[in-house]
C-alpha atoms as a PDB file:
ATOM      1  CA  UNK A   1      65.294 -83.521 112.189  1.00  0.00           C
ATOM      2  CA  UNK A   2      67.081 -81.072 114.107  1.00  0.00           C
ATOM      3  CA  UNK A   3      70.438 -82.395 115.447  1.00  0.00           C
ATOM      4  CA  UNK A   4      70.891 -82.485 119.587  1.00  0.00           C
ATOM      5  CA  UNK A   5      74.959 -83.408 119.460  1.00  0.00           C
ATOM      6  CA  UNK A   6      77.040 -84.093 122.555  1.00  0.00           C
ATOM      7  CA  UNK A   7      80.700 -82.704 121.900  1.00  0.00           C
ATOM      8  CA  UNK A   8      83.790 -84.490 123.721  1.00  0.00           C
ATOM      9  CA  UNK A   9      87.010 -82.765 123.720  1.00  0.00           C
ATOM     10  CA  UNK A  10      85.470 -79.145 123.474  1.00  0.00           C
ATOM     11  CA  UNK A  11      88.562 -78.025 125.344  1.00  0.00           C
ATOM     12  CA  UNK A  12      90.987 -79.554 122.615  1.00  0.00           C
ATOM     13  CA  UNK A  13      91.706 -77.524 119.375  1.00  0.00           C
ATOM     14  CA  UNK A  14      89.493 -80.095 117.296  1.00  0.00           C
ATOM     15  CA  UNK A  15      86.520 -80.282 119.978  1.00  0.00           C
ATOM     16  CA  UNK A  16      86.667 -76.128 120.241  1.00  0.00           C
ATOM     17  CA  UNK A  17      86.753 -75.971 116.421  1.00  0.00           C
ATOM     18  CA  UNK A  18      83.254 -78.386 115.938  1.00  0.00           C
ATOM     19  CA  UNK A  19      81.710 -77.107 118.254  1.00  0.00           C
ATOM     20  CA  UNK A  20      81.758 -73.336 117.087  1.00  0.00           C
ATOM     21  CA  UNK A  21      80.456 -74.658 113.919  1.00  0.00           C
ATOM     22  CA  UNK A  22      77.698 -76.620 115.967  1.00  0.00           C
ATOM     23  CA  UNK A  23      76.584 -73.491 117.779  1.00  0.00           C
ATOM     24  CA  UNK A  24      76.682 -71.377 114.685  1.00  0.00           C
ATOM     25  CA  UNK A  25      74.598 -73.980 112.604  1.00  0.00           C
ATOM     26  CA  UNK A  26      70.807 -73.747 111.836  1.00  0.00           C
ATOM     27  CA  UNK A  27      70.433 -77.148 111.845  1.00  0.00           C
ATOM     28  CA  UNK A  28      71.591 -77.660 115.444  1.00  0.00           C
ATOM     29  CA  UNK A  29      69.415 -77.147 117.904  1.00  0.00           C
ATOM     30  CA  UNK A  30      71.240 -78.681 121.185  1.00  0.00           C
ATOM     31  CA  UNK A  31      74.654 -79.175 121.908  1.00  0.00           C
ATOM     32  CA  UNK A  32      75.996 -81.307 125.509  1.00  0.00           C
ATOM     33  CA  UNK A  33      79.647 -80.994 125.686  1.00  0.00           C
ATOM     34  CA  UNK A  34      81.058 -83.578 128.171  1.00  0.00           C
ATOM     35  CA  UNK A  35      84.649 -82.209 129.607  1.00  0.00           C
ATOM     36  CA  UNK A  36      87.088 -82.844 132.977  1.00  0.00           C
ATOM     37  CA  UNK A  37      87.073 -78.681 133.029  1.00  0.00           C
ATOM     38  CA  UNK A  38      85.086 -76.373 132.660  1.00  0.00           C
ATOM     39  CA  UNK A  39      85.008 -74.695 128.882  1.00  0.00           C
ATOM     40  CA  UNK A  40      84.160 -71.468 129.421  1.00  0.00           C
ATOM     41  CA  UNK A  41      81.719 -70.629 126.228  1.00  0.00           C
ATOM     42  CA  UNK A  42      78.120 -70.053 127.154  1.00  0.00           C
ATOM     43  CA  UNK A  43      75.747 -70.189 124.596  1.00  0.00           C
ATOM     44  CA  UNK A  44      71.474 -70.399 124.444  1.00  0.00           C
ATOM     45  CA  UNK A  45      72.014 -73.872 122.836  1.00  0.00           C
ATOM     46  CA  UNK A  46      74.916 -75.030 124.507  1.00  0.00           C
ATOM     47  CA  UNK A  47      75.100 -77.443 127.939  1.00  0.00           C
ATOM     48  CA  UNK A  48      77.961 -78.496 129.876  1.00  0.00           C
ATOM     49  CA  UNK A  49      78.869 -81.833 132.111  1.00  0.00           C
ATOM     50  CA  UNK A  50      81.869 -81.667 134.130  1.00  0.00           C
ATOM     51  CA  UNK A  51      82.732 -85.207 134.761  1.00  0.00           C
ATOM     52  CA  UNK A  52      86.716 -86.457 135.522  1.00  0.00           C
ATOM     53  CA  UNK A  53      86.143 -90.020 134.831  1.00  0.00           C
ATOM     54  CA  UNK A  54      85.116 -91.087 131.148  1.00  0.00           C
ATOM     55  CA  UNK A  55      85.506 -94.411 132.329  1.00  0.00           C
ATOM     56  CA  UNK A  56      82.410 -94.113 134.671  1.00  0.00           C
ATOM     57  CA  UNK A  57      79.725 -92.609 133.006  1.00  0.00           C
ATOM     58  CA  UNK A  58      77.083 -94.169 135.223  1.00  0.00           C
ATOM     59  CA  UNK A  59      76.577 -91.041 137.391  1.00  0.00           C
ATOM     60  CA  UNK A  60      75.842 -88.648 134.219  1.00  0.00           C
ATOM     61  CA  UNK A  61      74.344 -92.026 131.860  1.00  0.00           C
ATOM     62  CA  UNK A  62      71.008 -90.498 131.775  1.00  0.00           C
ATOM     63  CA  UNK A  63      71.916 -86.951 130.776  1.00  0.00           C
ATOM     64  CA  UNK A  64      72.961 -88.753 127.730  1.00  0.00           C
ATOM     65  CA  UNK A  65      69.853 -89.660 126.164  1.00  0.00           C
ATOM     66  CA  UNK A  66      68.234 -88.156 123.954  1.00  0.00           C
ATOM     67  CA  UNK A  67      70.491 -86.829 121.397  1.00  0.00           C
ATOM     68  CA  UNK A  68      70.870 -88.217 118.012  1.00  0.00           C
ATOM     69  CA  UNK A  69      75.040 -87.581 117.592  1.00  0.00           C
ATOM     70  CA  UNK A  70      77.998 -87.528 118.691  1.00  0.00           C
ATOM     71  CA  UNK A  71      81.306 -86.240 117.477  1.00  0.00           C
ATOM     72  CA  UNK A  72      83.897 -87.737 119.695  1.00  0.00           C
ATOM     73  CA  UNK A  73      86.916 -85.472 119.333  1.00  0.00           C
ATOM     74  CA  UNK A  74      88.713 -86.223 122.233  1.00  0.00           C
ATOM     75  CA  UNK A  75      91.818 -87.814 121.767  1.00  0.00           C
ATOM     76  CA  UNK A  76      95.968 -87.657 122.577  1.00  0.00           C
ATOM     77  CA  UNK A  77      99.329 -87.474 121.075  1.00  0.00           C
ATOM     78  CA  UNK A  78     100.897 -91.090 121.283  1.00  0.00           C
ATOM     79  CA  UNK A  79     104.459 -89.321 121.199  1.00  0.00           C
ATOM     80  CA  UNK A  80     106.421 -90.445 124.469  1.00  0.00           C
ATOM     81  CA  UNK A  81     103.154 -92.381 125.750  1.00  0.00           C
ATOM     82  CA  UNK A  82     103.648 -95.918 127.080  1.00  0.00           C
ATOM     83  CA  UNK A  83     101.713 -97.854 124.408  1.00  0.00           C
ATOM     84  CA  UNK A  84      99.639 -99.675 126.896  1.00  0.00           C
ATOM     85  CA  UNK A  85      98.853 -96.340 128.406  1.00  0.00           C
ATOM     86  CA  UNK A  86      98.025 -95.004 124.893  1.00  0.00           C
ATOM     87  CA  UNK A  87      95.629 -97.846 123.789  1.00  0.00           C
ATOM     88  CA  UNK A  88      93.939 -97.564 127.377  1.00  0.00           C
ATOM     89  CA  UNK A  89      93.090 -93.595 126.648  1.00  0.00           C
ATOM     90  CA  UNK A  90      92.360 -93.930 122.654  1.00  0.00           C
ATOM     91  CA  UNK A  91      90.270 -97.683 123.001  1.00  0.00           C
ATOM     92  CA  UNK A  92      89.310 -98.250 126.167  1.00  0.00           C
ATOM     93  CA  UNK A  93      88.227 -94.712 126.881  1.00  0.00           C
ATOM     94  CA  UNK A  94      86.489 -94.065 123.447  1.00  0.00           C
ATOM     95  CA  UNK A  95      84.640 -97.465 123.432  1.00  0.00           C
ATOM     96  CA  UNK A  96      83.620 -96.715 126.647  1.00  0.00           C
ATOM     97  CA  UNK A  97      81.684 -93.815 125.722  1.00  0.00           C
ATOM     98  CA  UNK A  98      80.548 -95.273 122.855  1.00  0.00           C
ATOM     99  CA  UNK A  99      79.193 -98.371 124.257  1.00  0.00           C
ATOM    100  CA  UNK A 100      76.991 -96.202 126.930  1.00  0.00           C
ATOM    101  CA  UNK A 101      75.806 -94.031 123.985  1.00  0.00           C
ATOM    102  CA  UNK A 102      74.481 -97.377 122.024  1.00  0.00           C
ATOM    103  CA  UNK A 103      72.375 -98.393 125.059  1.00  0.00           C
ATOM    104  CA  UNK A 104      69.990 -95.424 124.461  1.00  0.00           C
ATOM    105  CA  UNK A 105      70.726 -94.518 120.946  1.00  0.00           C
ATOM    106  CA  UNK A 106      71.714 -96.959 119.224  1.00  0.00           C
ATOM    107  CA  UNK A 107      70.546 -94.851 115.857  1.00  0.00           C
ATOM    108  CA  UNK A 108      72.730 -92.259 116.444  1.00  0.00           C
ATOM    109  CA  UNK A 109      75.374 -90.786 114.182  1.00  0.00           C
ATOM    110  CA  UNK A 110      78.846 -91.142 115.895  1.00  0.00           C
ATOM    111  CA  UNK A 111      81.377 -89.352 114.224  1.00  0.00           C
ATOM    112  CA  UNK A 112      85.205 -90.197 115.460  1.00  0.00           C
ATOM    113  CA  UNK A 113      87.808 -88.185 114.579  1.00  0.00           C
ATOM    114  CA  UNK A 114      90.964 -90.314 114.031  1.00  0.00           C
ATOM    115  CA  UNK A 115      93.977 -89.131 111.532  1.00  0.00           C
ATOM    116  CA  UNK A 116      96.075 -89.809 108.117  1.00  0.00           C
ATOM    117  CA  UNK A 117      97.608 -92.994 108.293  1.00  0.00           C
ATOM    118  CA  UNK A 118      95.403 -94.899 110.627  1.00  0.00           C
ATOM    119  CA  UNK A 119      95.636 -98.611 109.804  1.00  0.00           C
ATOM    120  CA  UNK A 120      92.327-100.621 109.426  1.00  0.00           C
ATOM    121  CA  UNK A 121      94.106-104.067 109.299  1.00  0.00           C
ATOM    122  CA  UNK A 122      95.007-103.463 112.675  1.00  0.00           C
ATOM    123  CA  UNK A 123      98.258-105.392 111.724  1.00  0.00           C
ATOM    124  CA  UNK A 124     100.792-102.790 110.847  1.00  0.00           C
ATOM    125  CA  UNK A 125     104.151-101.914 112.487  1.00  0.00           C
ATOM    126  CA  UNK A 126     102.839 -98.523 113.173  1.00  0.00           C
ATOM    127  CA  UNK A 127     101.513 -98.700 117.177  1.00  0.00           C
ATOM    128  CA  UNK A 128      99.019 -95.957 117.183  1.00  0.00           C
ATOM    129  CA  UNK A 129      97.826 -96.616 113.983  1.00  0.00           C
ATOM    130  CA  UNK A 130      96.884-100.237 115.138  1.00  0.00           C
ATOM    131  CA  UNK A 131      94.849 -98.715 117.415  1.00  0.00           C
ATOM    132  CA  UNK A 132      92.786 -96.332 116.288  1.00  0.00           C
ATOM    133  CA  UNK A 133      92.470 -98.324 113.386  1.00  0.00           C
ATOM    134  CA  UNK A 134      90.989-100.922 116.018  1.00  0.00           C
ATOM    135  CA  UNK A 135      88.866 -98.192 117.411  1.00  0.00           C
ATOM    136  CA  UNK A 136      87.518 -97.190 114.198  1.00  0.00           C
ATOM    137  CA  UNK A 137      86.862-100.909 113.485  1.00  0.00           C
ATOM    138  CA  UNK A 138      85.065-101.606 116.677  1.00  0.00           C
ATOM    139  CA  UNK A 139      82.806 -98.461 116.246  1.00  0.00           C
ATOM    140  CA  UNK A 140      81.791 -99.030 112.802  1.00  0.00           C
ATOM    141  CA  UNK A 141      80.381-102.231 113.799  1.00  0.00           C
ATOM    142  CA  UNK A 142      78.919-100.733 117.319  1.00  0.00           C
ATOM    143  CA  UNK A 143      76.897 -98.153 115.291  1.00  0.00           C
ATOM    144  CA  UNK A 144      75.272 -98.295 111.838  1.00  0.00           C
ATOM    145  CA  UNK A 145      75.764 -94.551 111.791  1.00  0.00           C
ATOM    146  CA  UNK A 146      79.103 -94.787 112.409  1.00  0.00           C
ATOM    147  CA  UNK A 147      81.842 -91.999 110.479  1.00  0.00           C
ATOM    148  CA  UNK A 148      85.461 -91.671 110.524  1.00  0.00           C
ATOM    149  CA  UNK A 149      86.945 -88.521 109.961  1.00  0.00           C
ATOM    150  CA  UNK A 150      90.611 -88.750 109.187  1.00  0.00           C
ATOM    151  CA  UNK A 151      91.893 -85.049 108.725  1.00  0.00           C
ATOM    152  CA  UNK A 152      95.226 -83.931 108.435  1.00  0.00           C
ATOM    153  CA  UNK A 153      97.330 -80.505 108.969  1.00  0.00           C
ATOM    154  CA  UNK A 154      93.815 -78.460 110.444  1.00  0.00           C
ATOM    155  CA  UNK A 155      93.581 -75.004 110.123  1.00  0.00           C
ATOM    156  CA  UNK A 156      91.918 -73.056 113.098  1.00  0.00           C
ATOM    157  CA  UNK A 157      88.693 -71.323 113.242  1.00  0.00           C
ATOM    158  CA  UNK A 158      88.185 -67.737 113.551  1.00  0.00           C
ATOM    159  CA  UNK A 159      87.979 -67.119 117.659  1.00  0.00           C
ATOM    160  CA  UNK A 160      89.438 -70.516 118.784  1.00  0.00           C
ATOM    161  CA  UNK A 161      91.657 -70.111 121.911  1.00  0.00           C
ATOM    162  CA  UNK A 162      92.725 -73.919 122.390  1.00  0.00           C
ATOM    163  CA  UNK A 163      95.675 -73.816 120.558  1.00  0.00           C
ATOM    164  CA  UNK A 164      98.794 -75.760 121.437  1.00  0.00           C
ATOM    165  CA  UNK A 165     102.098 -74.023 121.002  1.00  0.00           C
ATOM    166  CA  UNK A 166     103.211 -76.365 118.317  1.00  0.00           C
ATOM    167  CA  UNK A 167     100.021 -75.286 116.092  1.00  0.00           C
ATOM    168  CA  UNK A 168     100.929 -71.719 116.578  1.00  0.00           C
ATOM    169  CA  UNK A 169     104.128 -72.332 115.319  1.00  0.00           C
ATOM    170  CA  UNK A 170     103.391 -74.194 112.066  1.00  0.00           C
ATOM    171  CA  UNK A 171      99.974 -72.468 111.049  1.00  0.00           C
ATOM    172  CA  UNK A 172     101.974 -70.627 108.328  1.00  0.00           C
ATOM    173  CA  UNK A 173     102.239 -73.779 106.351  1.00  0.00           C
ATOM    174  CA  UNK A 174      98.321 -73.769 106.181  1.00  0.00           C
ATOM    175  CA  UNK A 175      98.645 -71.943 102.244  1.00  0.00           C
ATOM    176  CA  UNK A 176     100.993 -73.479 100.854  1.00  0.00           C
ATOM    177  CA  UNK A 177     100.036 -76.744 102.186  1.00  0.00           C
ATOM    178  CA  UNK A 178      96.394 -76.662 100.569  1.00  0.00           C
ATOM    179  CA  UNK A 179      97.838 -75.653  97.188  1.00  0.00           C
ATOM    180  CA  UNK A 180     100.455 -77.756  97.067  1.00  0.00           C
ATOM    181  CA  UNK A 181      99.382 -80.721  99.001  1.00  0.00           C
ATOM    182  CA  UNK A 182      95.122 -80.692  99.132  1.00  0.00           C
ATOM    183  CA  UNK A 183      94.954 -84.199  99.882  1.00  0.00           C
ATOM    184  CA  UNK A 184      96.514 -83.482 103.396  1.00  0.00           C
ATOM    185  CA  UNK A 185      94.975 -80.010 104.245  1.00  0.00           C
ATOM    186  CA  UNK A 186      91.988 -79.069 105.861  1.00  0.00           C
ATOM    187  CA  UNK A 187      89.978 -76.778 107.643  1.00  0.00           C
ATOM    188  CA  UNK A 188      88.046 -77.209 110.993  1.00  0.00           C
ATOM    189  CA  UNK A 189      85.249 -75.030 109.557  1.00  0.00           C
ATOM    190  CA  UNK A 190      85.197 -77.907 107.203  1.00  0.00           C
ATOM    191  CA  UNK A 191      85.884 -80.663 109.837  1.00  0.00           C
ATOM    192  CA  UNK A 192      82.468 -79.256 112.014  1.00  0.00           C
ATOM    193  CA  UNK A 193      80.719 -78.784 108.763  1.00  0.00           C
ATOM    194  CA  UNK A 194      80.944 -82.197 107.312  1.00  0.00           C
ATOM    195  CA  UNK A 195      80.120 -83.836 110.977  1.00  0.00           C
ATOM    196  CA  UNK A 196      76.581 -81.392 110.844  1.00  0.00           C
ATOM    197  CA  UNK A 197      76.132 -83.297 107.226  1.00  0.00           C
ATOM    198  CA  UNK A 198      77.008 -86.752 108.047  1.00  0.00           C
ATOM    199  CA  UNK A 199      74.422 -85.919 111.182  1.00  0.00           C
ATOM    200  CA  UNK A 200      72.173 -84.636 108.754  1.00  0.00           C
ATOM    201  CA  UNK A 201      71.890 -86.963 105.739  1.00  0.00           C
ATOM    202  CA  UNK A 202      74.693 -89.360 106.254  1.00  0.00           C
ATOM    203  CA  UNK A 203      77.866 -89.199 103.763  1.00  0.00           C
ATOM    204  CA  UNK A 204      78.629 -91.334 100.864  1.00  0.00           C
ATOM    205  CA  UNK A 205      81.384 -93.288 102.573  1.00  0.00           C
ATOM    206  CA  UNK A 206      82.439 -94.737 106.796  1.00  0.00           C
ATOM    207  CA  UNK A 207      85.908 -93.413 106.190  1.00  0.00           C
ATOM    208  CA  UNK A 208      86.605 -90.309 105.247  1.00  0.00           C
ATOM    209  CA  UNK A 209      89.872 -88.854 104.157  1.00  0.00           C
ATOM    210  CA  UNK A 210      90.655 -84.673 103.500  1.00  0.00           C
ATOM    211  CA  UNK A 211      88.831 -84.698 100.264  1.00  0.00           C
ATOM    212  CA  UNK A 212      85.808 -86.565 101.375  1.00  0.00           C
ATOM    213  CA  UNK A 213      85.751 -84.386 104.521  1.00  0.00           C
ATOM    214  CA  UNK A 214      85.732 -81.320 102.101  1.00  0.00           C
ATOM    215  CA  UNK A 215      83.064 -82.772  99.550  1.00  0.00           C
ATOM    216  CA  UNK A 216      80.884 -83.229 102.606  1.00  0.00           C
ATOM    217  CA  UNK A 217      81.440 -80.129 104.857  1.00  0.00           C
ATOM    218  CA  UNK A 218      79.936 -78.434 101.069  1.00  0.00           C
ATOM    219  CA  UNK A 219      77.070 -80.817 100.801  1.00  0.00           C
END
């Protein structure tokens, strides 16, 4: 079945990364990208929404049917965020989404894109990890085609342009990294990949760490 994917956080470096692989893919015939701003990438498959509030979808709800994926890759840095403020913008937001995406597809595959060291018990001392550990809970039992990605250090795409300083400044560590340390190295070529296979025929596991998200993006 060919996949129609919505896209959040296109304008991110993970978002932008997935969904060049999206538009580049056979398999993908439609792609909605949801995003406060406008992208700028126009493409025959491609379809934007500008919408500010992610916590009101009901103005846009119906432009969201009809697709059969998601891969939510919008997300923020919990450094020097209040941690009410964080949960509000990681849980709150992405369950929000989530929750209006299981009224009309409740088949769908929703991939999440969380990190290394999230914390499924939920009862860690680690704050952010308690919560996207609870948001990865939550949405595995919200969707039955529910996958969590958990990358690590992820190397840019050929072309990408939404690249934080901080990348830019640490990409050199990309090599070495992957030889020395697979297990924590990736590529977003291989992050978009393995979502377009988990859409396609699912993936052996719910959570996926670096070397599942490899095994699939080859499948």
């Amino acid at each position: 079945m060919p996949i129609h994917a919505i896209i959040t956080g296109s304008t991110g470096m993970v978002g932008e990364g997935v969904l060049l692989e999206c538009l580049a893919h056979p398999d993908v015939e439609q792609v909605l990208v949801i995003n406060r701003k406008p992208g700028g990438v126009a493409h025959p498959k491609l379809r934007e929404i500008i919408h500010a509030d992610f916590f009101d979808l009901t103005p846009i709800e119906a432009q969201l049917a009809g697709h059969n994926a998601c891969f939510f890759c919008a997300g923020v840095s919990s450094v020097g965020m209040n941690p009410d403020v964080y949960k509000r913008v990681t849980y709150d937001l992405t369950m929000n989404v989530a929750r209006t995406l299981a009224k009309t597809s409740p088949d769908m595959t929703f991939v999440y894109v969380t990190g290394m060291g999230t914390d499924s018990s939920e009862r860690g001392r680690v704050a952010w990890a308690r919560v996207k550990g609870t948001t990865e809970n939550a949405l595995l039992a919200l969707f039955p085609n529910a996958f969590m990605f958990r990358p690590g250090f992820m190397k840019a795409s050929p072309g990408q342009k939404n690249l934080k300083t901080s990348y830019r400044l640490f990409e050199w560590i990309y090599p070495l990294g992957r030889t020395l340390y697979p297990a924590g190295f990736c590529t977003l070529r291989e992050v978009g990949r393995a979502m377009i296979n988990a859409a396609r025929t699912g993936a052996p596991k719910r959570i996926l760490d670096v070397a599942d998200i490899v095994a699939l993006a080859k499948a």
